[in-house]
N, C-alpha and C. Protein backbone atom coordinates (compact mmCIF):
# COMPACT_ATOMS: atom_id res chain seq x y z
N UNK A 1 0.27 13.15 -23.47
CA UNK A 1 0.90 12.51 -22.34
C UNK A 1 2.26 13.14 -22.10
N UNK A 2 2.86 13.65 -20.96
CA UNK A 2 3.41 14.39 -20.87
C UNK A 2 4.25 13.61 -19.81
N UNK A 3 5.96 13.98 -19.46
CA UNK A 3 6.08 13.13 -18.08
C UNK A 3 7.17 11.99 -18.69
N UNK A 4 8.01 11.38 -17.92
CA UNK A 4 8.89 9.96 -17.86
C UNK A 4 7.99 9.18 -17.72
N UNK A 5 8.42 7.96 -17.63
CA UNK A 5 7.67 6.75 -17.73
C UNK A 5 7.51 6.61 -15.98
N UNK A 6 8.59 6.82 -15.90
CA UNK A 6 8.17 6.73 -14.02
C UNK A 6 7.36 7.35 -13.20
N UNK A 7 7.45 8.82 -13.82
CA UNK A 7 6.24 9.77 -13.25
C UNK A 7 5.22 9.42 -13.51
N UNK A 8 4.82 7.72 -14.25
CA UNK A 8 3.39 7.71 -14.53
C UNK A 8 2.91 6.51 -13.87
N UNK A 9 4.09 6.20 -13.21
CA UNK A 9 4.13 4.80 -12.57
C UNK A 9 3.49 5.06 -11.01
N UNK A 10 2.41 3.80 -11.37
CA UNK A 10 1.51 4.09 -9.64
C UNK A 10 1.95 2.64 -8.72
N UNK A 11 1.82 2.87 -7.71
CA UNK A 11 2.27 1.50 -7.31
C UNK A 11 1.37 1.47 -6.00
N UNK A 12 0.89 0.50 -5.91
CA UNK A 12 -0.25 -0.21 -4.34
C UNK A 12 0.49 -1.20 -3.64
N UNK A 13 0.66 -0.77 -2.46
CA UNK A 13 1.02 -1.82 -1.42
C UNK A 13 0.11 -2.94 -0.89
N UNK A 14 -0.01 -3.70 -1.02
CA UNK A 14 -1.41 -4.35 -0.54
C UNK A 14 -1.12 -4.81 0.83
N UNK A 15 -1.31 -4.08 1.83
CA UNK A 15 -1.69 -4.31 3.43
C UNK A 15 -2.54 -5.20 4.23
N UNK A 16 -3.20 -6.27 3.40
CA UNK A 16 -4.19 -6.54 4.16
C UNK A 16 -3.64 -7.68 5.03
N UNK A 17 -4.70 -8.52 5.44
CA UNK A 17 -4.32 -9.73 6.09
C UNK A 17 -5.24 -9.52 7.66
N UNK A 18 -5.85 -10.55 8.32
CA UNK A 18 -5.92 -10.34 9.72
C UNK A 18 -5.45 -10.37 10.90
N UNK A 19 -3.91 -10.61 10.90
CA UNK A 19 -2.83 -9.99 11.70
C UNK A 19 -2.91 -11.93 13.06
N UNK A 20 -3.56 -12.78 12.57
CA UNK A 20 -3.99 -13.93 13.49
C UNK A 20 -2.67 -13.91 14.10
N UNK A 21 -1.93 -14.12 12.86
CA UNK A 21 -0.70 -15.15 13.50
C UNK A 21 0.51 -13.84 14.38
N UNK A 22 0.21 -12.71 14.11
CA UNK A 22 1.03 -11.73 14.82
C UNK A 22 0.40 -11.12 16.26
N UNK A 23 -0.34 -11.46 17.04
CA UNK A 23 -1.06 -10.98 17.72
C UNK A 23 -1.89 -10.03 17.85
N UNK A 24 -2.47 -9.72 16.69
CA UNK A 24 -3.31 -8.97 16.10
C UNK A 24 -2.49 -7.32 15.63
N UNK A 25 -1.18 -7.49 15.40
CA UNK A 25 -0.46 -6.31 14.83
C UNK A 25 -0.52 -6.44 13.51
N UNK A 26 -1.01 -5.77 12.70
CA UNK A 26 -0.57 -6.04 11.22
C UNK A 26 0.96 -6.10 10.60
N UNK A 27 0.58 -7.15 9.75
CA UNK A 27 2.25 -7.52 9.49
C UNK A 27 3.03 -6.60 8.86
N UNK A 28 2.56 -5.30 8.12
CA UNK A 28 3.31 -4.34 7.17
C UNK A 28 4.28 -3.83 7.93
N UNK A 29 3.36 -3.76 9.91
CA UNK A 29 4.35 -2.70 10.83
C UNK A 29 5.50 -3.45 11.60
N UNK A 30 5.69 -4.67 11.41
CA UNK A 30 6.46 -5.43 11.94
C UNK A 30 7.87 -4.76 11.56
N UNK A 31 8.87 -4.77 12.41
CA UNK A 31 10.00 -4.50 11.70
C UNK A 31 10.78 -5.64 11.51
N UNK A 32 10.67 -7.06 12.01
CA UNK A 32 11.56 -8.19 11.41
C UNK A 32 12.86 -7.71 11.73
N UNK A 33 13.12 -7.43 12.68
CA UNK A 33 14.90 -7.53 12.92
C UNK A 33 15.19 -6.40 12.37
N UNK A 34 15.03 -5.20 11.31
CA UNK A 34 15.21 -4.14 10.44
C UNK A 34 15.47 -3.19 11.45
N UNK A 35 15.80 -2.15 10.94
CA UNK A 35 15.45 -0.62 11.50
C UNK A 35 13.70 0.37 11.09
N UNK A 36 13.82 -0.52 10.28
CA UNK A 36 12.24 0.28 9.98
C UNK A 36 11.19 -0.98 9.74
N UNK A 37 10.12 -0.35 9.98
CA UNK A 37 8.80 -1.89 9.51
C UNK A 37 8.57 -2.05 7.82
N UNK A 38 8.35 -2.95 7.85
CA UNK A 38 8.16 -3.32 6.41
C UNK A 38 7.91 -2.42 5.59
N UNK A 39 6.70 -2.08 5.73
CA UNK A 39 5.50 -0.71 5.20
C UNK A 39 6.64 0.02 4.36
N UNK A 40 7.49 0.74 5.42
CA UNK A 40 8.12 1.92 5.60
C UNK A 40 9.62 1.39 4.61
N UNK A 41 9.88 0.52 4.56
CA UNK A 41 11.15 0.14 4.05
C UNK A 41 10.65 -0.34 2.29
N UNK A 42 9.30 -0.76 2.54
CA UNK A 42 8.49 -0.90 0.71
C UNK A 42 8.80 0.92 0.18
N UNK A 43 8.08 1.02 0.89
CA UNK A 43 7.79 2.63 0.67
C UNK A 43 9.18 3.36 -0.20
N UNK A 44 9.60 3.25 0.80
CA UNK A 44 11.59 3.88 0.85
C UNK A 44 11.51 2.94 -0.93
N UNK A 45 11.39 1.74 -0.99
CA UNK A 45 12.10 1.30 -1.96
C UNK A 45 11.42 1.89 -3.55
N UNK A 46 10.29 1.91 -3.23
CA UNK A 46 9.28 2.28 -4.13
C UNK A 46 9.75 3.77 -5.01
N UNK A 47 9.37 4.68 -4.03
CA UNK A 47 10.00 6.02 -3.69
C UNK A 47 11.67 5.89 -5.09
N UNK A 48 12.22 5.12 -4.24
CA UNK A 48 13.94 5.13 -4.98
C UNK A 48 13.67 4.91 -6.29
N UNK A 49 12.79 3.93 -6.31
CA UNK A 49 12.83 3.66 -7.69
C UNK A 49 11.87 4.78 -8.67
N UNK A 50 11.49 6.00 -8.54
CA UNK A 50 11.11 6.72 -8.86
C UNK A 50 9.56 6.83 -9.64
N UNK A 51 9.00 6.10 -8.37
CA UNK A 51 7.48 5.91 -8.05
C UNK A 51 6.95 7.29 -7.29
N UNK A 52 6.03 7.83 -7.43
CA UNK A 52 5.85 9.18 -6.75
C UNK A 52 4.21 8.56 -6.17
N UNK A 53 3.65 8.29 -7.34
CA UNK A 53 2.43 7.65 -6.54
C UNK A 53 2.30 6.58 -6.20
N UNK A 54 1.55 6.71 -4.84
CA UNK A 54 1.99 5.73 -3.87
C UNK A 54 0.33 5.64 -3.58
N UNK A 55 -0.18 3.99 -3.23
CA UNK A 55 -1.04 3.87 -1.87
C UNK A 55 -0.98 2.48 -1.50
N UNK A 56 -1.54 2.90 -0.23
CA UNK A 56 -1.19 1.48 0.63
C UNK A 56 -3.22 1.51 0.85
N UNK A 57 -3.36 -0.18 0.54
CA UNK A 57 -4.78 -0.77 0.46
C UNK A 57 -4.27 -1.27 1.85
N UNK A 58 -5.41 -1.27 2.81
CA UNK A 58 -5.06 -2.45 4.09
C UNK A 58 -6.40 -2.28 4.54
N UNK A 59 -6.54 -3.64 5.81
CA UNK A 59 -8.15 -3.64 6.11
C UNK A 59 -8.19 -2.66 7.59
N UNK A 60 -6.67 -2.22 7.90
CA UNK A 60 -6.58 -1.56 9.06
C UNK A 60 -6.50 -0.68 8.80
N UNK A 61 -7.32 0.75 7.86
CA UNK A 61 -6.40 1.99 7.33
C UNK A 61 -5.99 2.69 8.55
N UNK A 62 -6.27 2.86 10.04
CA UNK A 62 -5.80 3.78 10.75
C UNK A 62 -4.72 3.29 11.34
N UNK A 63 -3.75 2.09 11.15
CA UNK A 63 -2.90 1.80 11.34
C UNK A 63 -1.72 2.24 10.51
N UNK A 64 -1.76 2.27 9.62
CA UNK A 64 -1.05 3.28 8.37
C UNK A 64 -0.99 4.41 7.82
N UNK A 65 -2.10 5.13 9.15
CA UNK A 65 -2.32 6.54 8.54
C UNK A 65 -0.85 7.57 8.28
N UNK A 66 -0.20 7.06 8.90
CA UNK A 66 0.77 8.04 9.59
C UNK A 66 2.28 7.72 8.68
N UNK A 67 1.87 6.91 7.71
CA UNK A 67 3.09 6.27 6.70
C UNK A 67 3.29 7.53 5.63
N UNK A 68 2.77 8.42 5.16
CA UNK A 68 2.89 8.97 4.08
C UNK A 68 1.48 9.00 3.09
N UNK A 69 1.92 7.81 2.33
CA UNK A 69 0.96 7.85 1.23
C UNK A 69 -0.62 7.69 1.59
N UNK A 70 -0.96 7.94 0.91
CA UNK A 70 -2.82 7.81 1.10
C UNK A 70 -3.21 6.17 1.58
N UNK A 71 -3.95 6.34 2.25
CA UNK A 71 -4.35 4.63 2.81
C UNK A 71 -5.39 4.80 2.47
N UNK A 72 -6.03 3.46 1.87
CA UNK A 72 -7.50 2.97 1.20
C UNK A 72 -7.90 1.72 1.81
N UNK A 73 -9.27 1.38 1.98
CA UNK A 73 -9.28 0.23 2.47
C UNK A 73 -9.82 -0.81 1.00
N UNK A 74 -10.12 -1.96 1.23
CA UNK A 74 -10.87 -2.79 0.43
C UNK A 74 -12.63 -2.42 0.09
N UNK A 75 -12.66 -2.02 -1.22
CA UNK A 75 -13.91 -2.20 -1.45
C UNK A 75 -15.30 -3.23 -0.82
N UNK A 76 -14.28 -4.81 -1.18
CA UNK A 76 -14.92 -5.81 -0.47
C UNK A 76 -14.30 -6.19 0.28
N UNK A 77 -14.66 -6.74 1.53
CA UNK A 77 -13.76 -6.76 2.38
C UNK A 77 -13.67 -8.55 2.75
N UNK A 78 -13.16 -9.39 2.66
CA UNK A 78 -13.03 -10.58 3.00
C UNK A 78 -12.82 -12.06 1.73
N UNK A 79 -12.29 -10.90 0.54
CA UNK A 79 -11.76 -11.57 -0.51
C UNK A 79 -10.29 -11.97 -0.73
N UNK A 80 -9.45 -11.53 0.41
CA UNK A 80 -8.20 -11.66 0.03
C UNK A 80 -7.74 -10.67 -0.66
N UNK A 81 -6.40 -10.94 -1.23
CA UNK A 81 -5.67 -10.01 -1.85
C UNK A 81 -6.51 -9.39 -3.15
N UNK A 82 -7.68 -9.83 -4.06
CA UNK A 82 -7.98 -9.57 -4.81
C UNK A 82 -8.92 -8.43 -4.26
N UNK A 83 -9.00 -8.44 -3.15
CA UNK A 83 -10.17 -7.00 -2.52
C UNK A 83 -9.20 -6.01 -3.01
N UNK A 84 -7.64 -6.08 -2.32
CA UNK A 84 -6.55 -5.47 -2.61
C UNK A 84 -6.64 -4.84 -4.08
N UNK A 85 -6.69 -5.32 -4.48
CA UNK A 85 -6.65 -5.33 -5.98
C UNK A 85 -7.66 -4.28 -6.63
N UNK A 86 -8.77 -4.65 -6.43
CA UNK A 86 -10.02 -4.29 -6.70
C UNK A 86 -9.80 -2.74 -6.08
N UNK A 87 -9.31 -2.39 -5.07
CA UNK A 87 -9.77 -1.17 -4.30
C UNK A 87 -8.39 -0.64 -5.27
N UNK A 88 -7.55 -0.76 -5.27
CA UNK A 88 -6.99 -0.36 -6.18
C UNK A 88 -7.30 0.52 -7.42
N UNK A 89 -6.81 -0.36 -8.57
CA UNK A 89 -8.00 -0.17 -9.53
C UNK A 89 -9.10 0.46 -9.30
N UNK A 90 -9.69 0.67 -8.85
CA UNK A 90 -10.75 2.00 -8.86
C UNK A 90 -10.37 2.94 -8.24
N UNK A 91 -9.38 3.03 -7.35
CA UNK A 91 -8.80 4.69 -7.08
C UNK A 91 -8.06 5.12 -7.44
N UNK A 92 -7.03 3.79 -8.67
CA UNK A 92 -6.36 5.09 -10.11
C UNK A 92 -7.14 4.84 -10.98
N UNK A 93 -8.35 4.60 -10.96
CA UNK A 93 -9.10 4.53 -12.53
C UNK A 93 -9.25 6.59 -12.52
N UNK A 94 -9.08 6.41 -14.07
CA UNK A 94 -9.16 7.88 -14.47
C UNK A 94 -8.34 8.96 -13.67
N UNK A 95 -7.41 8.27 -13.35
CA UNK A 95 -6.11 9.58 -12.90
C UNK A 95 -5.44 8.96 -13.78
N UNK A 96 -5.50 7.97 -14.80
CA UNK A 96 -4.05 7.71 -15.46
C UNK A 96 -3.97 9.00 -16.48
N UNK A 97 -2.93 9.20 -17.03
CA UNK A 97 -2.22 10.58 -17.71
C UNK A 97 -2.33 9.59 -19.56
């Protein structure tokens, strides 16, 4: 094992949700009063903290294409955050170092 502890550090955004209560915008892209949307300001923070791998799970992946990191959707789709989860976990299974 080779590497800082951070370079080994993966981190998932979990994107999902069905956007009801926003008018069907997903909430990650909202900017809330900010200069940047959520997504983008996780990201930034993630990033700082010297996270290199990055993905964002959401049930909208072509809404996030354009963020950077790799977008994945939910394996299952209508479990909640644990789909999140799930899709996860199997797309760093066996990249860990």
């Amino acid at each position: 094992m080779g590497g800082s502890a951070e370079s080994r550090l993966v981190c998932a955004l979990l994107a999902g949700g069905r956007a009801h209560r926003y008018g069907g915008r997903p909430k990650g892209l909202l900017d809330s009063g900010q200069a940047a949307a959520m997504i983008d300001r996780l990201i930034g923070q993630v990033t700082a903290a010297g996270i290199e791998r990055i993905v964002i799970v959401a049930n909208d992946t072509a809404a996030y294409a354009d963020r950077g990191p790799e977008v994945i959707g939910d394996l299952r789709r209508g479990i909640g955050p644990l789909g999140g989860i799930e899709a996860a976990l199997a797309h760093f299974a066996g990249k860990a170092e």
